[in-house]
N, C-alpha and C. Protein backbone atom coordinates (compact mmCIF):
# COMPACT_ATOMS: atom_id res chain seq x y z
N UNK A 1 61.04 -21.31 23.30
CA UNK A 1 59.65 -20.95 23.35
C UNK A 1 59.43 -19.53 22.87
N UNK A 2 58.13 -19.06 23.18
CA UNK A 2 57.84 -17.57 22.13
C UNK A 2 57.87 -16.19 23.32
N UNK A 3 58.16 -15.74 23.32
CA UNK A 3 58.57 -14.97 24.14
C UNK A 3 57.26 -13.97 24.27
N UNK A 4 56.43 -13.11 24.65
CA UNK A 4 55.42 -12.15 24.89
C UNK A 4 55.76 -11.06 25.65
N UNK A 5 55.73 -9.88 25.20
CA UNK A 5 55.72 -8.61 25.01
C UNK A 5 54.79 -8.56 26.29
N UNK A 6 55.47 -7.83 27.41
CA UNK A 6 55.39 -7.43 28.48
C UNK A 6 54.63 -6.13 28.63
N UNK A 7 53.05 -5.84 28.60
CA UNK A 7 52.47 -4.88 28.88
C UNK A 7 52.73 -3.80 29.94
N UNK A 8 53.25 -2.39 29.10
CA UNK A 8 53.73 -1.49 30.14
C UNK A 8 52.60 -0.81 31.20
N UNK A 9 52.89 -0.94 32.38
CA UNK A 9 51.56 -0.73 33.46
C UNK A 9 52.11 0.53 34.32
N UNK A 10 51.52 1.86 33.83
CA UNK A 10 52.12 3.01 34.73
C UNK A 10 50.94 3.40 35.17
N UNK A 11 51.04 4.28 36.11
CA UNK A 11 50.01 5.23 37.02
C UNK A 11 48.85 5.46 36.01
N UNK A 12 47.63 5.22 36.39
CA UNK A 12 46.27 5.77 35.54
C UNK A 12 46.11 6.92 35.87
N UNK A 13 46.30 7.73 36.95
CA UNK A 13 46.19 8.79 37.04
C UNK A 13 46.83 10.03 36.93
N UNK A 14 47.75 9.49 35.76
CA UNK A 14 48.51 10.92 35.20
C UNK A 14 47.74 11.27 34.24
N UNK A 15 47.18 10.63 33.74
CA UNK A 15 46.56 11.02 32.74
C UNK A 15 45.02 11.62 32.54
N UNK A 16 45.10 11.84 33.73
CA UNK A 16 43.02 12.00 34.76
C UNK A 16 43.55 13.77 34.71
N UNK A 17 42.33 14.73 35.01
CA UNK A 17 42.24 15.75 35.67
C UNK A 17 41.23 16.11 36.59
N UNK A 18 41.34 16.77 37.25
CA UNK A 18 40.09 17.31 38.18
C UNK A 18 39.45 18.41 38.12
N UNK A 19 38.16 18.56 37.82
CA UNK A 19 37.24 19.75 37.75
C UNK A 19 36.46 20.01 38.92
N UNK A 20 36.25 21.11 39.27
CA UNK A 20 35.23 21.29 40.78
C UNK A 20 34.31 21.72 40.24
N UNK A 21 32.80 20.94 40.84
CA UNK A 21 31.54 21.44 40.68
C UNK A 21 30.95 22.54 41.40
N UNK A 22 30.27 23.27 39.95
CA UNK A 22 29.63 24.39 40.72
C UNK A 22 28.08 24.50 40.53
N UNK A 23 27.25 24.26 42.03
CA UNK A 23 25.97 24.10 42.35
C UNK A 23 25.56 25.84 41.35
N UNK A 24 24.37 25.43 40.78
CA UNK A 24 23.32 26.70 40.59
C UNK A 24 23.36 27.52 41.69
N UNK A 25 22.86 29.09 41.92
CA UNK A 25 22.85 30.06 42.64
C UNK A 25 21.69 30.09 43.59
N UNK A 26 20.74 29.28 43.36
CA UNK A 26 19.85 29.24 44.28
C UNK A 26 20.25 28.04 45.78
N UNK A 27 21.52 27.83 45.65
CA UNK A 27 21.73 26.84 47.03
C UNK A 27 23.06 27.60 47.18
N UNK A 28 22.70 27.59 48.31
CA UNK A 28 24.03 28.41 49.52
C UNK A 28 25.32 28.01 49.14
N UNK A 29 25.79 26.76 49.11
CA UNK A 29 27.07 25.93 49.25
C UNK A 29 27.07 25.84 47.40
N UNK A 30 27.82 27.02 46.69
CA UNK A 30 28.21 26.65 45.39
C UNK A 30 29.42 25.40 44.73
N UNK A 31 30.22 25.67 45.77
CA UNK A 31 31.28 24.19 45.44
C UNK A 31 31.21 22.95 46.34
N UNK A 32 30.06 21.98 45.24
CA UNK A 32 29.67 21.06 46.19
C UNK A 32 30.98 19.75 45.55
N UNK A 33 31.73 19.68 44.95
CA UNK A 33 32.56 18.60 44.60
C UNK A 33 33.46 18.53 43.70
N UNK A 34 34.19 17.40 43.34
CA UNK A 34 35.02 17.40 42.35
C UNK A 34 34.57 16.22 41.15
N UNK A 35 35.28 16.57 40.05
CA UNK A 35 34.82 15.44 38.95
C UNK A 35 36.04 15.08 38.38
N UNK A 36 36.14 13.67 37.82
CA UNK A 36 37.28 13.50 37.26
C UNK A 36 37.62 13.08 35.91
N UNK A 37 38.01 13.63 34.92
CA UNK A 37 37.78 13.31 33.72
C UNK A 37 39.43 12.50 32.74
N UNK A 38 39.51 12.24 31.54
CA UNK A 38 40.72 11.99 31.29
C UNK A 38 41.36 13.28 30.54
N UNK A 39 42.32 13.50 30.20
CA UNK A 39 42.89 14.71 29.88
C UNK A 39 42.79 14.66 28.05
N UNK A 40 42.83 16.21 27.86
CA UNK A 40 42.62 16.29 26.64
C UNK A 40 43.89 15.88 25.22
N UNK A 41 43.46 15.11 24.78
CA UNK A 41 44.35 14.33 23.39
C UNK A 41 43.89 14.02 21.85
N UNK A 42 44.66 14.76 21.38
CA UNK A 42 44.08 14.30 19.56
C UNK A 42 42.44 15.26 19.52
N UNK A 43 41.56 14.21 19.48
CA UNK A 43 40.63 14.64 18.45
C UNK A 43 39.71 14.88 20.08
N UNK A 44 40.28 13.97 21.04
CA UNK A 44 39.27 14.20 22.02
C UNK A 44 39.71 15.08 22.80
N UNK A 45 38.11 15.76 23.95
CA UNK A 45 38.55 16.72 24.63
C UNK A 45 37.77 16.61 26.04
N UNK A 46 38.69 16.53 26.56
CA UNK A 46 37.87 16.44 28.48
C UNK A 46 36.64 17.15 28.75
N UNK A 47 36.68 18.32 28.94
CA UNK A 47 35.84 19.03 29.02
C UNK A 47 34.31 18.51 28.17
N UNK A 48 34.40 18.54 26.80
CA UNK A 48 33.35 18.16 26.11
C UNK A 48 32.65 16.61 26.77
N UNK A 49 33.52 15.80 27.13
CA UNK A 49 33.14 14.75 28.16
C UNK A 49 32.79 14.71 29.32
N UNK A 50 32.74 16.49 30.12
CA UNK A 50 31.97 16.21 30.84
C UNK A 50 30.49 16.58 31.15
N UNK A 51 30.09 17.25 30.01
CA UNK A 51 28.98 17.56 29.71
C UNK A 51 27.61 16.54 30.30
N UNK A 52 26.84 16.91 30.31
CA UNK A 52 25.95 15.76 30.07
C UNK A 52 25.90 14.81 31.40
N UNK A 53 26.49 14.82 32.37
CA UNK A 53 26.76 14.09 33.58
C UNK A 53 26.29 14.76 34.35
N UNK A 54 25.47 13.41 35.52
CA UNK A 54 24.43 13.63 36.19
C UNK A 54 25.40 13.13 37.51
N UNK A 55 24.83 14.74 38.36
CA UNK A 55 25.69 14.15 40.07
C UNK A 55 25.12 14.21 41.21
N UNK A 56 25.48 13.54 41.65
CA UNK A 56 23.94 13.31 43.19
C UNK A 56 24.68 13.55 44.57
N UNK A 57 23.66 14.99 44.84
CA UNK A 57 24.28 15.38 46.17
C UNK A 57 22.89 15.62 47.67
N UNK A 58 23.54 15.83 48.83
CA UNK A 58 22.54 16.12 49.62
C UNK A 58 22.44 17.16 49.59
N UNK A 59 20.81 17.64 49.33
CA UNK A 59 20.50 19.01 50.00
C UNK A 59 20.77 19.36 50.92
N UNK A 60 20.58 18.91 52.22
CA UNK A 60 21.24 19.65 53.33
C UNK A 60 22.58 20.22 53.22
N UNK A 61 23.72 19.49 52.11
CA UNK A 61 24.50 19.87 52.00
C UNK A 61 24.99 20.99 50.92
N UNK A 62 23.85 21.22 50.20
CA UNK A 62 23.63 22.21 49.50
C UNK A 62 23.56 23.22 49.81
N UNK A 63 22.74 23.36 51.34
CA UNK A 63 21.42 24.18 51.88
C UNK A 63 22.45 24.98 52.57
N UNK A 64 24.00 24.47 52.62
CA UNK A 64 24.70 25.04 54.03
C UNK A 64 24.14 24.94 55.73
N UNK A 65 24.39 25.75 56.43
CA UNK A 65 24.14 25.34 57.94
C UNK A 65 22.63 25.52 58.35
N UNK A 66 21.90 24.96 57.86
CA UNK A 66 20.36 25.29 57.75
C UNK A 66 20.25 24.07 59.06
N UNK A 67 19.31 24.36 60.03
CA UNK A 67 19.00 22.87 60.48
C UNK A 67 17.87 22.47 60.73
N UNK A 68 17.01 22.50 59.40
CA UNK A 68 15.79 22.04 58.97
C UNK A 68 16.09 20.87 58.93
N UNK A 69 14.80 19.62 59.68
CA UNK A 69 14.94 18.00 59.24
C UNK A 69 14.82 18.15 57.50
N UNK A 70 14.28 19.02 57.34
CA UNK A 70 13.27 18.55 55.49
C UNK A 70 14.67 18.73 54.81
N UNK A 71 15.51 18.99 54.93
CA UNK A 71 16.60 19.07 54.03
C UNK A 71 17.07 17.48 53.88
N UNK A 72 17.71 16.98 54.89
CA UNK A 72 18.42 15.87 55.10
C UNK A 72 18.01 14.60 54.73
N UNK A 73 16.84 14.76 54.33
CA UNK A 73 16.27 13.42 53.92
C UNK A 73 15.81 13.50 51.80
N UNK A 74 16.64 14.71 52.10
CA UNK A 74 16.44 15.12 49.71
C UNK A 74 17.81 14.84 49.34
N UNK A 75 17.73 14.55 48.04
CA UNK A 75 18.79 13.95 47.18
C UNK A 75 18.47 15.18 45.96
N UNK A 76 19.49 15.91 45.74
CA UNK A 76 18.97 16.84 44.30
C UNK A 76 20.14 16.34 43.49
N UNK A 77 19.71 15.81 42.14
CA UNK A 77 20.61 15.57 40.87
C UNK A 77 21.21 16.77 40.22
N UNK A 78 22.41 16.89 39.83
CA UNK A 78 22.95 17.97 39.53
C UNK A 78 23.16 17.41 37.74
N UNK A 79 23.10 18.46 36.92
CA UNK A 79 23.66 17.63 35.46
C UNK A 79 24.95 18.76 35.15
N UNK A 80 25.63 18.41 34.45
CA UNK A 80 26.90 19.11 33.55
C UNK A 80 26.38 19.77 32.93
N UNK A 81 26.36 21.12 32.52
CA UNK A 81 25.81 21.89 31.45
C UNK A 81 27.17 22.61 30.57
N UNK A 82 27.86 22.97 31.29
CA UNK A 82 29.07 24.07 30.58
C UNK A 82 30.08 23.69 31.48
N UNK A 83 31.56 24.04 31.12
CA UNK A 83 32.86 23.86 31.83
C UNK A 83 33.97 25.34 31.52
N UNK A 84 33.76 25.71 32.44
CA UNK A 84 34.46 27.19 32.10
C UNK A 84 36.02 27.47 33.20
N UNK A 85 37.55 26.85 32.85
CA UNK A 85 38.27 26.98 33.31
C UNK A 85 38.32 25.45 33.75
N UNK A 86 38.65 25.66 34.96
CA UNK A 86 38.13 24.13 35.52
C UNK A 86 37.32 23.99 36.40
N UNK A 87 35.85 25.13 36.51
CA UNK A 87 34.75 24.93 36.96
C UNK A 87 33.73 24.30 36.18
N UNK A 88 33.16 23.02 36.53
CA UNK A 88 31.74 22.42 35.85
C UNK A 88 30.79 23.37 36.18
N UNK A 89 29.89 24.45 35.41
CA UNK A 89 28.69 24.93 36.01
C UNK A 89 27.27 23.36 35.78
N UNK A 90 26.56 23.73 36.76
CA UNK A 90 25.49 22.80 36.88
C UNK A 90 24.35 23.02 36.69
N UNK A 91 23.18 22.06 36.62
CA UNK A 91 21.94 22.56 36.31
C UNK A 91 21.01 22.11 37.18
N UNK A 92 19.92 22.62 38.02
CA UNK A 92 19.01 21.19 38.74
C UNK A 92 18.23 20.49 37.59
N UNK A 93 18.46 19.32 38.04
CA UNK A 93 17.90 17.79 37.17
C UNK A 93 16.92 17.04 37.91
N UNK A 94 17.14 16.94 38.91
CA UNK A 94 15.95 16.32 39.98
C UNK A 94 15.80 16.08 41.26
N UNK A 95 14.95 15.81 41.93
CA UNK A 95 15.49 15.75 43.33
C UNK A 95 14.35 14.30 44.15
N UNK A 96 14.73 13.59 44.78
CA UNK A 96 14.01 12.17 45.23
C UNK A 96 14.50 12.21 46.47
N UNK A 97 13.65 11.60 47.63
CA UNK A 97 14.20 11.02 48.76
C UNK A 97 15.37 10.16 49.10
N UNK A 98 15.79 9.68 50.54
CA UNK A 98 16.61 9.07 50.16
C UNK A 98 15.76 7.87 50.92
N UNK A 99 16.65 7.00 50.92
CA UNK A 99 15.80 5.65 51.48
C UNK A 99 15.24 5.44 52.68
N UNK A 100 16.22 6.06 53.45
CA UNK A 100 15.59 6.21 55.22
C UNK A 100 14.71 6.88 55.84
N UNK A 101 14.70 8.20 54.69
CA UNK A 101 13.66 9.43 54.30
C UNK A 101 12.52 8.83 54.13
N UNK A 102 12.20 7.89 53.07
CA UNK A 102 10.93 7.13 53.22
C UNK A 102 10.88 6.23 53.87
N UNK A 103 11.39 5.23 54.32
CA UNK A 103 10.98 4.50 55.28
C UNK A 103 10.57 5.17 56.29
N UNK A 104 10.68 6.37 56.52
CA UNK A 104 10.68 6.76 58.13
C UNK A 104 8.95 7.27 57.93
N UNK A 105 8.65 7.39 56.96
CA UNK A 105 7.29 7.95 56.37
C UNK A 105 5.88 6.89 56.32
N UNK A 106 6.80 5.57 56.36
CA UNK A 106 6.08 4.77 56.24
C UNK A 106 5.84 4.16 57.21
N UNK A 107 4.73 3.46 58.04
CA UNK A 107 4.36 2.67 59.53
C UNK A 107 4.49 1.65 59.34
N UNK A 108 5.06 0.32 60.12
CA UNK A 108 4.30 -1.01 59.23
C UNK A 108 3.41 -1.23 60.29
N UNK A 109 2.39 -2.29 59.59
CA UNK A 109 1.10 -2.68 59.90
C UNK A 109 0.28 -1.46 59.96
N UNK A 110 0.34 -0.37 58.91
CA UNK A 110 -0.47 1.00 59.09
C UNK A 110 -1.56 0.39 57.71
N UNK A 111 -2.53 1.01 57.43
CA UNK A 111 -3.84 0.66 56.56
C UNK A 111 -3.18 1.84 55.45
N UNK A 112 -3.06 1.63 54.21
CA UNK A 112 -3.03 1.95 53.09
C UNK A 112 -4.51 2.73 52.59
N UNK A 113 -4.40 3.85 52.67
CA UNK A 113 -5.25 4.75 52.34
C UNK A 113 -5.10 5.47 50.79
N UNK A 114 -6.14 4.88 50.08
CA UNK A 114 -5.50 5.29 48.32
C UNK A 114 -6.91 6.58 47.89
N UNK A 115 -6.42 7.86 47.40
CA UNK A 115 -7.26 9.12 47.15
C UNK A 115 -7.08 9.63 45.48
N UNK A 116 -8.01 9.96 45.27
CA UNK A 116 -7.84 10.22 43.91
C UNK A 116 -8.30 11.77 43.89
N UNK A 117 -7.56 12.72 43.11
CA UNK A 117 -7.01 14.01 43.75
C UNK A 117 -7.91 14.49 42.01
């Protein structure tokens, strides 16, 4: 019979690196995480891949030891802007509730009140 060439299967993660994110200066807690990219080869380059990437963290956890409710219920999007060493600097991109945050906003069986501003 035909014999088939046995696909070599090693560790995926030798070939990964890790970058730590760094929050903008206006939130307390500058190293909010890590990112993981593949390592640089040939024509391609890690870093340039991580540009452009959008990361979703809690404000409260941004905010450091603050213990405001209004924090804990925001989501701020972080994007990739520059990679300097193996720090990602970041940019704010956006910021939305989180789900429990609004539900908790909402009554049921409350009357829908619509205003035009």
């Amino acid at each position: 019979g035909k014999r088939t060439a046995k696909k070599k299967i090693g560790d995926t993660m030798l070939g990964k690196e890790w970058y730590d994110l760094v929050a903008p200066a206006n939130f307390t807690t500058r190293h909010c995480g890590k990112t993981l990219v593949n390592k640089s080869k040939g024509t391609f380059s890690g870093p340039e891949n991580i540009k452009g990437r959008v990361f979703q963290h809690n404000l409260a956890d941004l905010m450091g030891k603050s213990d405001d409710d209004v924090h804990k219920c925001r989501n701020v999007t972080l994007k990739a802007e520059d990679v300097q060493g193996r720090n990602v600097l970041t940019n704010f991109h956006g910021m939305c509730l989180t789900t429990d945050g609004l539900r908790s906003l909402l009554s049921k069986w409350g009357t829908l009140i619509e205003g035009a501003v």
